[in-house]
Protein backbone atom coordinates (compact mmCIF):
# COMPACT_ATOMS: atom_id res chain seq x y z
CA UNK A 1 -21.97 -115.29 -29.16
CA UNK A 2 -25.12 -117.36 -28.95
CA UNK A 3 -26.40 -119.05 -32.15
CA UNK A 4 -29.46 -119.27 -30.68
CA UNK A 5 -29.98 -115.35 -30.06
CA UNK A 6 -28.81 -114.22 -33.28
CA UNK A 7 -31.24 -116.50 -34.92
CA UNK A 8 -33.88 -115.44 -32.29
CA UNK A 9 -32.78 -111.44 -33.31
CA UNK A 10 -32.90 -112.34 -36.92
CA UNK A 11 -37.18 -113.48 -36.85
CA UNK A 12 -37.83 -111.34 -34.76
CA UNK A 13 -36.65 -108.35 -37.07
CA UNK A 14 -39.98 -109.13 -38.25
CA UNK A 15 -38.67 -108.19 -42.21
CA UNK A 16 -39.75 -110.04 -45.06
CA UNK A 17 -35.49 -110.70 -45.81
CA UNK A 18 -35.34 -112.31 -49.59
CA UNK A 19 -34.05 -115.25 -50.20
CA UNK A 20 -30.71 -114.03 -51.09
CA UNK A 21 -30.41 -111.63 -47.91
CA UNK A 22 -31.57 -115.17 -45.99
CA UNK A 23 -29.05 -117.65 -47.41
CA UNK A 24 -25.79 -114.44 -46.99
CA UNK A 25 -27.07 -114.06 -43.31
CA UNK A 26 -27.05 -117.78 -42.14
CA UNK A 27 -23.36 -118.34 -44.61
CA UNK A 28 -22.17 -115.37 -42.07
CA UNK A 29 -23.30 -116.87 -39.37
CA UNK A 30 -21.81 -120.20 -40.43
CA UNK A 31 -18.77 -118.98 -41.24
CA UNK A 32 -17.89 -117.06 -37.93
CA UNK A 33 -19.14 -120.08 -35.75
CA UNK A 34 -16.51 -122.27 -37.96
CA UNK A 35 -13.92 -119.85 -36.74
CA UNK A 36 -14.76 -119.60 -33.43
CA UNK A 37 -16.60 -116.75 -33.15
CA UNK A 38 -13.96 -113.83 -34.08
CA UNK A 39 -15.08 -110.32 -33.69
CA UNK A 40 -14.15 -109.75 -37.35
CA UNK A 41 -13.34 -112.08 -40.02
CA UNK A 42 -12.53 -111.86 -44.02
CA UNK A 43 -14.34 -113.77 -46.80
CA UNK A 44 -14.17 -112.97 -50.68
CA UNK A 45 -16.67 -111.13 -52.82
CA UNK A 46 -16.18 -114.03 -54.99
CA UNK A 47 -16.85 -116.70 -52.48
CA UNK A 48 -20.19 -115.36 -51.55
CA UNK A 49 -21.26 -114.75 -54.88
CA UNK A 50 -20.44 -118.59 -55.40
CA UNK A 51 -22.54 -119.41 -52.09
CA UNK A 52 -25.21 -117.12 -53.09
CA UNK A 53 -25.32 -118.36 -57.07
CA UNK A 54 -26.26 -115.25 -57.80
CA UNK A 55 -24.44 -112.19 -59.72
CA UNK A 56 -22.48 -109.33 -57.86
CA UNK A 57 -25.00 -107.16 -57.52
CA UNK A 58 -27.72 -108.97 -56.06
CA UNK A 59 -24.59 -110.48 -53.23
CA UNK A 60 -24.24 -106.76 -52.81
CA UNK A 61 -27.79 -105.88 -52.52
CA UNK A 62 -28.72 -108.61 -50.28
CA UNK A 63 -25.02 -107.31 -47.69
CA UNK A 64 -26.51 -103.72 -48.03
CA UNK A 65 -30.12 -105.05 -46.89
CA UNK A 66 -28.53 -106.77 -43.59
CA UNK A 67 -25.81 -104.01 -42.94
CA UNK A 68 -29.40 -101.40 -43.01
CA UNK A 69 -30.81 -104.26 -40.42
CA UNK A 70 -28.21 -104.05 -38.04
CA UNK A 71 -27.22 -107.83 -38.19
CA UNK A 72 -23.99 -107.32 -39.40
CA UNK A 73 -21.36 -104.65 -40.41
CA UNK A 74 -18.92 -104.82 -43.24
CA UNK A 75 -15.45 -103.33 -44.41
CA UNK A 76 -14.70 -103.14 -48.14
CA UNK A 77 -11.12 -105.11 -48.23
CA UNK A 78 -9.44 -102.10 -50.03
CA UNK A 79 -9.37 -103.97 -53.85
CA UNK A 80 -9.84 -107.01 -55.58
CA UNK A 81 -7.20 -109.45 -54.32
CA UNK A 82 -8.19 -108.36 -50.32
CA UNK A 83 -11.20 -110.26 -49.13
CA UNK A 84 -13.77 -108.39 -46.90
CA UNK A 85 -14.29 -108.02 -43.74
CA UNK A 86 -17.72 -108.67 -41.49
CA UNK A 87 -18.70 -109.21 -37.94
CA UNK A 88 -22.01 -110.35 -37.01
CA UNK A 89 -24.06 -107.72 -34.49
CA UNK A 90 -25.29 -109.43 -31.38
């Protein structure tokens, strides 16, 4: 993937994102270039709610907002012990 383009993709959406949807988008991105750019990869409800410093909802709100985008897609981990699972559209 190129950071550059998915940035690029991201302005050009031409969306007023909030703040929240802004800081979840560029963790994502963050997180999958610190793993090498896997096609999927987990993270907590928990740990994004940390990142966020915001409640569950609004983490879940800001995910739905960026999922309706098309920047990323998402896979409920299947209960509260099994982390999540995204992958960032290019």
């Amino acid at each position: 993937m190129n950071y550059q383009k998915l940035l690029e993709r991201f302005w050009d959406l031409n969306r007023d994102f909030s703040d929240k949807e802004t800081i979840l988008y560029f963790y994502l991105l963050h997180r999958c270039n610190s793993l090498g750019w896997p096609e999927t990869f987990s993270l907590s409800n928990d740990e994004l709610i940390e990142r966020l410093k915001c409640r569950p909802h609004t983490m879940m709100e800001a995910r739905k907002a960026l999922i309706d985008s098309g920047l990323i897609t998402y896979q409920s981990g299947n209960g509260r012990r099994n982390n999540s699972f995204y992958s960032i559209v290019a």
